[in-house]
Structures are given as C-alpha cells and as structure tokens.
N, C-alpha and C. Protein backbone atom coordinates (compact mmCIF):
# COMPACT_ATOMS: atom_id res chain seq x y z
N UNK A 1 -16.61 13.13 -23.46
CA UNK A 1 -15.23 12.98 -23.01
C UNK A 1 -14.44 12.33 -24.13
N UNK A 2 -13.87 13.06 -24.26
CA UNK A 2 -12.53 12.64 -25.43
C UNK A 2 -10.96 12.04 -25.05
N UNK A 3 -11.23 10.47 -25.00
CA UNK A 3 -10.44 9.77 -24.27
C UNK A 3 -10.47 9.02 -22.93
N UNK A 4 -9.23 7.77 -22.63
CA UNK A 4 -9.42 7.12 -21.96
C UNK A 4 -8.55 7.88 -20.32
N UNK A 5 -8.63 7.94 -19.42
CA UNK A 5 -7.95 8.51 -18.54
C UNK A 5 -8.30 7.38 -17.18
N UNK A 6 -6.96 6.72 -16.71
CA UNK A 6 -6.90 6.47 -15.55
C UNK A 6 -6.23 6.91 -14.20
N UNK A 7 -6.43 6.37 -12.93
CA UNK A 7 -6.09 7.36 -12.03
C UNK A 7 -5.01 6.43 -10.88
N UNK A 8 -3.63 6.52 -11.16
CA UNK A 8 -2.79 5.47 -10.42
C UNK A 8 -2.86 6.49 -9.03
N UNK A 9 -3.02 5.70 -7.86
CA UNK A 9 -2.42 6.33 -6.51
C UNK A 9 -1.50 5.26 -5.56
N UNK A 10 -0.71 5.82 -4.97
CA UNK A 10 -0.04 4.97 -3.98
C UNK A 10 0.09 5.81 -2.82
N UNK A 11 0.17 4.58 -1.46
CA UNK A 11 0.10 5.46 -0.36
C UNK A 11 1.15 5.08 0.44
N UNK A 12 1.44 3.73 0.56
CA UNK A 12 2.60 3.24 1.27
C UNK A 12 4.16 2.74 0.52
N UNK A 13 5.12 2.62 0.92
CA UNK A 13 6.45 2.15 0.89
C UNK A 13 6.75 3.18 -0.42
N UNK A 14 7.73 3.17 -1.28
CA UNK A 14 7.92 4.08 -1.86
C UNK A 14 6.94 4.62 -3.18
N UNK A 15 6.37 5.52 -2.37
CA UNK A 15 4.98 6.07 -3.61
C UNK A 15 5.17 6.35 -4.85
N UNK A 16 6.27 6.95 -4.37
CA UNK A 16 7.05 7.59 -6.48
C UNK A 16 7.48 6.31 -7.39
N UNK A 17 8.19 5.58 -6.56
CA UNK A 17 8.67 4.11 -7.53
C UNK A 17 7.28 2.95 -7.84
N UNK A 18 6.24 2.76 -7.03
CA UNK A 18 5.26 2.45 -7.32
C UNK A 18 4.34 3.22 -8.63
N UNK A 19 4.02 4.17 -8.54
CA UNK A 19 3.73 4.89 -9.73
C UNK A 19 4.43 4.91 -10.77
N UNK A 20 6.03 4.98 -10.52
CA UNK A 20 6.66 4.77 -11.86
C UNK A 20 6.73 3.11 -12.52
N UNK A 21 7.23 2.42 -11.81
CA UNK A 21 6.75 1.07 -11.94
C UNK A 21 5.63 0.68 -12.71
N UNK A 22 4.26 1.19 -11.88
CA UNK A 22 2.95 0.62 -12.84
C UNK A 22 2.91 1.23 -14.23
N UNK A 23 3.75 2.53 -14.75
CA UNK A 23 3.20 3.23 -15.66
C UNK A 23 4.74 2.25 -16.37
N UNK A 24 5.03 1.70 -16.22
CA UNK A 24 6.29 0.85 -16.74
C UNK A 24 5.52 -0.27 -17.38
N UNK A 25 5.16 -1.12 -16.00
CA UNK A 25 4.14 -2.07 -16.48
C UNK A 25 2.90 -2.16 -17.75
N UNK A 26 2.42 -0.80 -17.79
CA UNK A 26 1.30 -0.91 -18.70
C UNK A 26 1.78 -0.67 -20.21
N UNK A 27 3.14 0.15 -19.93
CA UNK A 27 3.69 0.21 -21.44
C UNK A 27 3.97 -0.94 -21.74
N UNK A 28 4.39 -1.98 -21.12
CA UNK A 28 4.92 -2.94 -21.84
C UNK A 28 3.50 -3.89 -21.81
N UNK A 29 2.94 -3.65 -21.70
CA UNK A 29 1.27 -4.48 -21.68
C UNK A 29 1.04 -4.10 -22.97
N UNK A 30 1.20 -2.49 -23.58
CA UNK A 30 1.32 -2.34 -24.93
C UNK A 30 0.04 -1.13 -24.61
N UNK A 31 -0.22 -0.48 -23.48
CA UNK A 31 -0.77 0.73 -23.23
C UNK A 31 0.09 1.88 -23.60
N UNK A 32 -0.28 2.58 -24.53
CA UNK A 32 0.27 4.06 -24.97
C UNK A 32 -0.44 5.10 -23.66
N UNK A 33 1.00 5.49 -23.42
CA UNK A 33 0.68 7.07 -23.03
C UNK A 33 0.64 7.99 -23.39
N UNK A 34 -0.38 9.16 -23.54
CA UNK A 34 -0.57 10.52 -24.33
C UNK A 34 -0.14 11.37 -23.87
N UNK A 35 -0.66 11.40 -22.03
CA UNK A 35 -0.68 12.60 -21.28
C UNK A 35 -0.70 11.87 -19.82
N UNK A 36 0.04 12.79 -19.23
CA UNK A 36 0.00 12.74 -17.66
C UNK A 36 -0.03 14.03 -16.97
N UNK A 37 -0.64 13.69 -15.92
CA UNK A 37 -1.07 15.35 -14.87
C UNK A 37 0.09 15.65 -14.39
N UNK A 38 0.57 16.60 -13.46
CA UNK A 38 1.35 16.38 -12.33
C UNK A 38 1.08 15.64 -11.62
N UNK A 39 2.11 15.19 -10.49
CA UNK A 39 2.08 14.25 -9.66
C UNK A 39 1.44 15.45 -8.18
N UNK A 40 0.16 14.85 -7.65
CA UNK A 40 -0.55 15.31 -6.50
C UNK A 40 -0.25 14.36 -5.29
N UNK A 41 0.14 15.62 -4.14
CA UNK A 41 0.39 14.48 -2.67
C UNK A 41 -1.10 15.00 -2.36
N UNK A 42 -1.95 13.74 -1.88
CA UNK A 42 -3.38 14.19 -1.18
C UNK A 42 -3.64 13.69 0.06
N UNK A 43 -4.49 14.00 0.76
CA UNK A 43 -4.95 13.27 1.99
C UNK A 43 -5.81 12.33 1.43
N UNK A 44 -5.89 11.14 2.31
CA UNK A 44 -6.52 9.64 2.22
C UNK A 44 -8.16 10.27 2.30
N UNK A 45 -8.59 9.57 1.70
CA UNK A 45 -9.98 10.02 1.11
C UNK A 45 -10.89 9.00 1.80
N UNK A 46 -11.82 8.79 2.13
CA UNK A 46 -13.10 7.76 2.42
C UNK A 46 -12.48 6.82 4.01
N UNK A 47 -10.97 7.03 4.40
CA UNK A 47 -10.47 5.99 5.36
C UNK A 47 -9.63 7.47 5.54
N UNK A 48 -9.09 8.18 6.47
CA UNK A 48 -8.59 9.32 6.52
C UNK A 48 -7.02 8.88 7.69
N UNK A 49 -7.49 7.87 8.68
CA UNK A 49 -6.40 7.69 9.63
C UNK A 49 -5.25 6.87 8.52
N UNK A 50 -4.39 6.87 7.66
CA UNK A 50 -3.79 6.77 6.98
C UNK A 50 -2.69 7.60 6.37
N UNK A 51 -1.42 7.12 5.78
CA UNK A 51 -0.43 8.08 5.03
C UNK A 51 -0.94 8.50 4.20
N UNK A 52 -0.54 10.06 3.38
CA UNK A 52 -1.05 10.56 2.53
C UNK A 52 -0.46 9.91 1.00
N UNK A 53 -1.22 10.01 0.13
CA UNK A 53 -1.26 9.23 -1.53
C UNK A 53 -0.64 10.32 -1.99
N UNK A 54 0.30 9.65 -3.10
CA UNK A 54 0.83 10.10 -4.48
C UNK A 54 -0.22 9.73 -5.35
N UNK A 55 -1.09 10.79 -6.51
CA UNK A 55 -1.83 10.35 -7.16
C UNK A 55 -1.19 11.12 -8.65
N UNK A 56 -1.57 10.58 -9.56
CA UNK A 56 -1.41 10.87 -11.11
C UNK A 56 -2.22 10.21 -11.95
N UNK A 57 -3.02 11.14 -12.85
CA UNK A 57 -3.90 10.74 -13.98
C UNK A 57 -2.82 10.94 -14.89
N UNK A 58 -3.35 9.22 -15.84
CA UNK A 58 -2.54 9.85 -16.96
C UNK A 58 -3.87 9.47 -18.40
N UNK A 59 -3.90 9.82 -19.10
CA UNK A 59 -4.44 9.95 -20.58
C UNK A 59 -3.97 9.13 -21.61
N UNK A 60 -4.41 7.83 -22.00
CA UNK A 60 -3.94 6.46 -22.35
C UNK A 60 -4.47 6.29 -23.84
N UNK A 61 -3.92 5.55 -24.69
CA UNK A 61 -4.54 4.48 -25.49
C UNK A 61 -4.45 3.35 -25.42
N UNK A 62 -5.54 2.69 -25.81
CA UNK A 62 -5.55 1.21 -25.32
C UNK A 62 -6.56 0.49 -26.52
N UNK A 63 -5.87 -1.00 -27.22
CA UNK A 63 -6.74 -1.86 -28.24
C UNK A 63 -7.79 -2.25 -27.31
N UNK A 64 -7.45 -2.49 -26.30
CA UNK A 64 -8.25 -2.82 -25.19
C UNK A 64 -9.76 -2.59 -24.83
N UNK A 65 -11.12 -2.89 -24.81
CA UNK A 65 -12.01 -2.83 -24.69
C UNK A 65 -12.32 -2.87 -23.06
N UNK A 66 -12.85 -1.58 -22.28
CA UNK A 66 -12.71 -1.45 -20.84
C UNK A 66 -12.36 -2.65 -20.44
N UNK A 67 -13.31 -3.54 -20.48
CA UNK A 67 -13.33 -4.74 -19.45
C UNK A 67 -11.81 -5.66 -19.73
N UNK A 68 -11.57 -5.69 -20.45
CA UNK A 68 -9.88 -5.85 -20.90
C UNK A 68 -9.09 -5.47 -20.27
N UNK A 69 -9.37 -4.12 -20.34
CA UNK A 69 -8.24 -2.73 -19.57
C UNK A 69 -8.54 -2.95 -17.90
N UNK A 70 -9.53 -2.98 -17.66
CA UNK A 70 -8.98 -3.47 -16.33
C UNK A 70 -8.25 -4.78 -15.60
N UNK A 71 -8.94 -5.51 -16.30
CA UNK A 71 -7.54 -6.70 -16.53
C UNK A 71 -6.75 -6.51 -16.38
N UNK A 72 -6.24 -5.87 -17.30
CA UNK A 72 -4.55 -5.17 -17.35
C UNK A 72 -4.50 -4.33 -15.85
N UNK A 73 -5.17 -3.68 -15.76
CA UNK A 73 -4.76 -2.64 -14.71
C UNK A 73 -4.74 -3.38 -13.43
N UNK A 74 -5.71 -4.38 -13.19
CA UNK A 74 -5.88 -5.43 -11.99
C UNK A 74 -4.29 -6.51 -11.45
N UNK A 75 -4.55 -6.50 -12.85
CA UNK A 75 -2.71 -7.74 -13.11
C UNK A 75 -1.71 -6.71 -12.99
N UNK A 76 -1.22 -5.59 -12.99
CA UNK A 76 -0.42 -4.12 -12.75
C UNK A 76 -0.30 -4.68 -11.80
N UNK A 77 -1.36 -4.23 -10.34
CA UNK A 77 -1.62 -3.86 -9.31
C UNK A 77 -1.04 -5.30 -8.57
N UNK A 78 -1.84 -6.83 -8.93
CA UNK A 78 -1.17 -7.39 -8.71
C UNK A 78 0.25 -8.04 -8.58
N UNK A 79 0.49 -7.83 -9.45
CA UNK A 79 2.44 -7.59 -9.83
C UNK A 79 3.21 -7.16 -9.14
N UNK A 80 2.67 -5.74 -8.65
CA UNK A 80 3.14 -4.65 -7.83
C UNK A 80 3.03 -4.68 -6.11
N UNK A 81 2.45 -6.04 -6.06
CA UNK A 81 2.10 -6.47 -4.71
C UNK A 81 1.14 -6.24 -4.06
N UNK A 82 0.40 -5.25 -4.73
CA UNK A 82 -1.26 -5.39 -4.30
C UNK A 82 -2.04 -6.34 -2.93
N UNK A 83 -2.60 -6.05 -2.31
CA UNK A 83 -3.25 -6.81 -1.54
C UNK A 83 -4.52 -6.06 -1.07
N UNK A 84 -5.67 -6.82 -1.53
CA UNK A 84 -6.87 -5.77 -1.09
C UNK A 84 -7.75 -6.19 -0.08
N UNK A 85 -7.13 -5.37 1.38
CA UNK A 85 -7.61 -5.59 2.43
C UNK A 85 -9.31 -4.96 3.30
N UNK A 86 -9.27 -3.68 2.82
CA UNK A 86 -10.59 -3.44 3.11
C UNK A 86 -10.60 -2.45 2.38
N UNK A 87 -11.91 -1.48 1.98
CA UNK A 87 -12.41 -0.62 1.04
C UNK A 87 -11.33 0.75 1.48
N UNK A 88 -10.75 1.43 0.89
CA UNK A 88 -10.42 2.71 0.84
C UNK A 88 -8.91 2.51 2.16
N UNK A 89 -8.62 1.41 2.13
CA UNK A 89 -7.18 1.24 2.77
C UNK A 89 -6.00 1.71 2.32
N UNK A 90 -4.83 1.51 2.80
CA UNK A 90 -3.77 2.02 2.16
C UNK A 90 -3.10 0.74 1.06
N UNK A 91 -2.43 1.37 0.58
CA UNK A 91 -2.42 0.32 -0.34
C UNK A 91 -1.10 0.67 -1.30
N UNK A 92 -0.17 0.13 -1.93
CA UNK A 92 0.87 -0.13 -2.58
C UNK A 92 0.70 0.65 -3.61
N UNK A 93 -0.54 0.23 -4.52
CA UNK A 93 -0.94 0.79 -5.92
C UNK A 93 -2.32 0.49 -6.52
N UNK A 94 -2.82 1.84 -6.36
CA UNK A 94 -4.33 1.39 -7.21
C UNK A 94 -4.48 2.07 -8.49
N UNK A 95 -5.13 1.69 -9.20
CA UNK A 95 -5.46 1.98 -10.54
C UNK A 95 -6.91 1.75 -11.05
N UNK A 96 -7.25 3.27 -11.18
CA UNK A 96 -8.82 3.07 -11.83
C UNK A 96 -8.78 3.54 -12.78
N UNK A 97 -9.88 3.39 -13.62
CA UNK A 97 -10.44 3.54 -14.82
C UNK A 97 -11.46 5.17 -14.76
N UNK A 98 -11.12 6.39 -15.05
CA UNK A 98 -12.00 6.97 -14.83
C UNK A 98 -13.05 7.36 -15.71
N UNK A 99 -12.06 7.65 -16.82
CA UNK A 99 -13.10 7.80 -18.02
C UNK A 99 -12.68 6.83 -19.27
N UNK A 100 -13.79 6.46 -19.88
CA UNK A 100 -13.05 5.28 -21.43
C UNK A 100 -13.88 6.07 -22.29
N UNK A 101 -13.43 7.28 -23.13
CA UNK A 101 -14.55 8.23 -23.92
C UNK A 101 -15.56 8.48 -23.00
N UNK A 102 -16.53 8.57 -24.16
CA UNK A 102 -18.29 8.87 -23.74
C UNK A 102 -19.02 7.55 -22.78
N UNK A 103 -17.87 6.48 -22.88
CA UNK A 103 -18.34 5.18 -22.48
C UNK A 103 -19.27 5.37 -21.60
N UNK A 104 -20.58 4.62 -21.18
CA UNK A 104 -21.27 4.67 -19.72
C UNK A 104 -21.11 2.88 -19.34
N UNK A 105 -20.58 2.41 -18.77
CA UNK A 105 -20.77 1.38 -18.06
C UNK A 105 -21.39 1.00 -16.70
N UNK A 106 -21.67 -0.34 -16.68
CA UNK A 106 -22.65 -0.17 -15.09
C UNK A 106 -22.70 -1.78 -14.98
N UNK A 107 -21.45 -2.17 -14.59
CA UNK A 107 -21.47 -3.55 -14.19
C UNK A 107 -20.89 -3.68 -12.60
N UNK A 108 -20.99 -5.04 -11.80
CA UNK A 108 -20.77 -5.02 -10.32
C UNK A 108 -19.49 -4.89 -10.31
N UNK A 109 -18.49 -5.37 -11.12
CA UNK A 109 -16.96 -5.15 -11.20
C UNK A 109 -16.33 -3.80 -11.77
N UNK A 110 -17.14 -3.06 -12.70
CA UNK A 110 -16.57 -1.72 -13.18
C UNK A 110 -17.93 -0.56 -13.59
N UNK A 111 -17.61 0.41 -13.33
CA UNK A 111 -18.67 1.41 -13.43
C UNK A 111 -17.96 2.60 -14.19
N UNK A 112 -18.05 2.95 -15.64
CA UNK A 112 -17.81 4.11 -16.15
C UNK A 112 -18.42 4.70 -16.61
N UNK A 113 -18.61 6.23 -16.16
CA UNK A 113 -17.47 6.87 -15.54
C UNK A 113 -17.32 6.32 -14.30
N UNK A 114 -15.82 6.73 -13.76
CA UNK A 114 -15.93 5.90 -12.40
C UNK A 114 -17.15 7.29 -11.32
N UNK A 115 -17.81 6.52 -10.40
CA UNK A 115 -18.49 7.28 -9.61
C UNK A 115 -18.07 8.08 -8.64
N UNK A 116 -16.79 8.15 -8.61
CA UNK A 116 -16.49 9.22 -7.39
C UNK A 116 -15.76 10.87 -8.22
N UNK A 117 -16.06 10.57 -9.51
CA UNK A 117 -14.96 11.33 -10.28
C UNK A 117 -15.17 12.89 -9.48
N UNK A 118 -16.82 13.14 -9.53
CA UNK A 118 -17.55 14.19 -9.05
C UNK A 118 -17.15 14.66 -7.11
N UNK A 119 -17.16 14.28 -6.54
CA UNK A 119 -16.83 14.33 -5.05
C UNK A 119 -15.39 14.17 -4.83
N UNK A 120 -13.95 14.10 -5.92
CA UNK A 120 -13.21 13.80 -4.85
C UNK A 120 -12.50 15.32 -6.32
N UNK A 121 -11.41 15.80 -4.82
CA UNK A 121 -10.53 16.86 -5.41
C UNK A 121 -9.59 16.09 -6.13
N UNK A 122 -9.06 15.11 -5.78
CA UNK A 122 -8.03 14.58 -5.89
C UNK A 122 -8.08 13.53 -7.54
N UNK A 123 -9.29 13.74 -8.05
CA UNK A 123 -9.42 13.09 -9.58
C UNK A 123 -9.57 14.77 -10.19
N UNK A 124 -10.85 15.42 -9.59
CA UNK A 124 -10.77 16.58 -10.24
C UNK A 124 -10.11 18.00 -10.74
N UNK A 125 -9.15 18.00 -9.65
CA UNK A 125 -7.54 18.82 -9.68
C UNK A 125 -6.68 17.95 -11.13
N UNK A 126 -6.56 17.02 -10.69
CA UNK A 126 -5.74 16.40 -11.95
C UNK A 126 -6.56 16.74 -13.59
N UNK A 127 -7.49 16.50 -13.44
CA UNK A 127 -8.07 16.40 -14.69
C UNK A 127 -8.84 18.06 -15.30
N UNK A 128 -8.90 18.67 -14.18
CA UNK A 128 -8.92 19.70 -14.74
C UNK A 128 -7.93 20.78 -15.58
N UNK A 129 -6.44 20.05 -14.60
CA UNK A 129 -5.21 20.14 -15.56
C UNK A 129 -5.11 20.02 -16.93
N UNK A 130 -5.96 18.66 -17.01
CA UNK A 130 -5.51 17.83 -18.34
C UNK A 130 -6.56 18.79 -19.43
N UNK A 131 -7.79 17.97 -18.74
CA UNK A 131 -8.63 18.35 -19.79
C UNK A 131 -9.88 18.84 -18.88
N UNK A 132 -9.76 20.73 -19.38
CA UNK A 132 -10.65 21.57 -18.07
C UNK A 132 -12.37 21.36 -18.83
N UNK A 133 -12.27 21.39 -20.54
CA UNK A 133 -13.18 21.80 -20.87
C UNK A 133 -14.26 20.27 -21.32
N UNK A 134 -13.35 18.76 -21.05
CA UNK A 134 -14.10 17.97 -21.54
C UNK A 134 -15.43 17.36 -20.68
N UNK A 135 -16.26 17.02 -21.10
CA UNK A 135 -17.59 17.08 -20.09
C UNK A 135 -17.79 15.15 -19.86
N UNK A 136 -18.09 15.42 -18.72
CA UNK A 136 -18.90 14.21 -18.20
C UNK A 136 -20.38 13.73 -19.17
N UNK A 137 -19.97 12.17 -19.77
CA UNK A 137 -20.82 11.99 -20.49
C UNK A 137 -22.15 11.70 -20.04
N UNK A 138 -22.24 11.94 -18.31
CA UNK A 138 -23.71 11.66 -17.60
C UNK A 138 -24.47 13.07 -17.05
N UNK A 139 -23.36 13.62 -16.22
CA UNK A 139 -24.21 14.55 -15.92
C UNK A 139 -24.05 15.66 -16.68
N UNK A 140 -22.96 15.72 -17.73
CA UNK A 140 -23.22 17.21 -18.86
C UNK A 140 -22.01 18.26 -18.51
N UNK A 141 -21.40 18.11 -17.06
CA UNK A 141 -20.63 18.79 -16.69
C UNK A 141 -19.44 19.05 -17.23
N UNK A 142 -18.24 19.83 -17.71
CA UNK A 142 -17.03 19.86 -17.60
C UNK A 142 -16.00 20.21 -16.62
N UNK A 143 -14.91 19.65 -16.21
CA UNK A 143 -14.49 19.30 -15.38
C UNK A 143 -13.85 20.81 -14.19
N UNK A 144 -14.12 21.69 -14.73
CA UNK A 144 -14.10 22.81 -14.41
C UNK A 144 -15.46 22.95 -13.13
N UNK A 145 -16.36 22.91 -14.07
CA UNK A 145 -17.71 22.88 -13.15
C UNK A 145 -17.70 22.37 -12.08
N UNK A 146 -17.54 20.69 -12.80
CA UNK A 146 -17.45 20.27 -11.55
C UNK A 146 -16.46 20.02 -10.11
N UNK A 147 -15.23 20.66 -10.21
CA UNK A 147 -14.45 21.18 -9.13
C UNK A 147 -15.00 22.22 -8.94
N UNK A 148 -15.45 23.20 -9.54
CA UNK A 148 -16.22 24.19 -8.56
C UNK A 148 -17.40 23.78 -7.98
N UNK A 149 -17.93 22.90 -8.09
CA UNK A 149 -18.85 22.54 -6.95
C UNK A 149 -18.68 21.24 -6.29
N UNK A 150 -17.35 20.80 -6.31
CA UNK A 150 -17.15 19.84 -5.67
C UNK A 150 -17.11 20.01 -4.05
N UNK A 151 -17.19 19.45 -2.92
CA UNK A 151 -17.36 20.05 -1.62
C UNK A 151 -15.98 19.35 -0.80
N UNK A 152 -15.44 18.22 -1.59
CA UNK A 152 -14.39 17.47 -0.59
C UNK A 152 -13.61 18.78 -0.74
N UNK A 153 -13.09 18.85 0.92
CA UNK A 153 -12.20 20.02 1.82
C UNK A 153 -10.87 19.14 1.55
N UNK A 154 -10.43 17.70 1.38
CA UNK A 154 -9.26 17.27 1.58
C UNK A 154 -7.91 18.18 0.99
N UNK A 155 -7.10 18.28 1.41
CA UNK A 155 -6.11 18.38 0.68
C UNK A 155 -5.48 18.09 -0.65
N UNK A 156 -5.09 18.75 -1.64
CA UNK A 156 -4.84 17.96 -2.86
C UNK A 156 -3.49 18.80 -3.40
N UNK A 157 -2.12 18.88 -3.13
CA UNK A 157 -1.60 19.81 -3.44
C UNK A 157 -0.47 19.46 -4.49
N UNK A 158 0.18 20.18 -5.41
CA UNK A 158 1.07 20.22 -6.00
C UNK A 158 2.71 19.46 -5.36
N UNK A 159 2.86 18.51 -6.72
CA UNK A 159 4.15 18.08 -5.92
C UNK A 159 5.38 18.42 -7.22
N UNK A 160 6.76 18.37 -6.90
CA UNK A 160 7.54 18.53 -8.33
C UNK A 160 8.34 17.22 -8.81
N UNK A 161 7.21 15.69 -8.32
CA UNK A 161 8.11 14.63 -8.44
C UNK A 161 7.72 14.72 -10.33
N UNK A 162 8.18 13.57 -11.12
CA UNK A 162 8.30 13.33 -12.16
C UNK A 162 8.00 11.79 -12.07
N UNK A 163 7.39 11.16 -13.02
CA UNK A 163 7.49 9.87 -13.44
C UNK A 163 8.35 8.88 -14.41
C-alpha cells in the first residue's frame, strides 16, 4: 500500500460540516491532503438502529509517525465534541487510521491495517475509488478483490456533497 489513508465518518447533527471541520482541523495540525474519495451516505454498520453516516476517505501526508497521527486524529475528534459512548454508536465524528503504507501494527490502542478494512463496503467503495489496484500489506489483496468478496449487504451509496 502506497500511502497513508484515513476514514472520517459522521452520523449525527450536521454530517457535512463535521467532516468539513475535521479535515480543517488536521490541516492546520499541519496534515497534507493528497486525495479524497467522494463523499458516501451509508447505513450504520455493527449498531444498525441508528442515522445513516457521511463517510470520506481521504489520502494524507503526515511527519507524523502512526502513533502520533492518531493523536492528532483523537484530539480532532475531541475538539469536535466527540463523546465515546459505546462501541459502533452514533457519533459526531470518527476518524480512523486505515492504512499508514505497508505499515503492520498490532497494539491494544491501534491496529494497522485497520481490521475491518476487509468486511465493510463502506471503507472498500471509497478506496477502491482512490486506489483500486493498491494491495493489502497482510492478506496480498487489492482493493478491488477485496470488494468483490466482501459480503456486507449495507448500503453504501453515492452522494454529490463536497468538502
């Protein structure tokens, strides 16, 4: 994998200004942006009785060494009013880390690649946008592949907001 790519979603109060906001925030943290997906409306993933998410990958540089970068991305989220009430809730603004290069990490606070990259439409639609042909530095896959054998049915559809 060639490059860092994270995955902002918001589900409640205004989704579009939350996303634009955090990607505000990280520029001035001194995060370069390369690339961004379209903006995807999806169904709530892992907690389903919920409003549906605005999600957008965008394709970053960062001096930042992962565990840094989430820092940054943690302090975003907090800023932005964050409050983390239970696993896969709705939530203001989240921000993961999906890929940092070839990185493999495997600590209790961050895991890269992130582990759901494979099972959810809603990372793999975006990123197959971006980048169809770059491969997962664990299981070998490129991101093509693996939306074709991905099995989540959720919804993941095209939106024409802008950031």
């Amino acid at each position: 994998m060639n490059g860092i790519y994270i995955l902002l979603g918001s589900n409640i109060g205004n989704r579009l200004e939350y996303l634009r906001e955090a990607e505000q925030l990280l520029i001035a943290e001194g995060i370069q942006i390369m690339d961004e997906s379209t903006i995807y409306e999806t169904q709530p993933w892992g907690k389903e009785n919920q409003d549906w998410f605005l999600n957008v990958i965008l394709q970053i540089e960062a001096s930042q060494d992962p565990l840094a970068l989430l820092e940054t991305l943690l302090k975003t989220e907090k800023s932005l009013g964050r409050i983390r009430k239970e696993k896969w809730g709705e939530r203001c603004i989240d921000i993961d880390i999906l890929y940092y290069h070839d990185q493999r990490i495997e600590l209790d606070n961050l895991k890269i690649p992130h582990p759901g990259i494979e099972s959810r439409r809603f990372t793999l639609i975006p990123l197959t946008e971006m980048c169809p042909l770059e491969v997962h530095p664990i299981n070998g896959k490129n991101q093509l592949q693996m939306l074709a054998e991905c099995q989540d049915e959720l919804a993941c559809r095209l939106t024409d907001y802008k950031l």
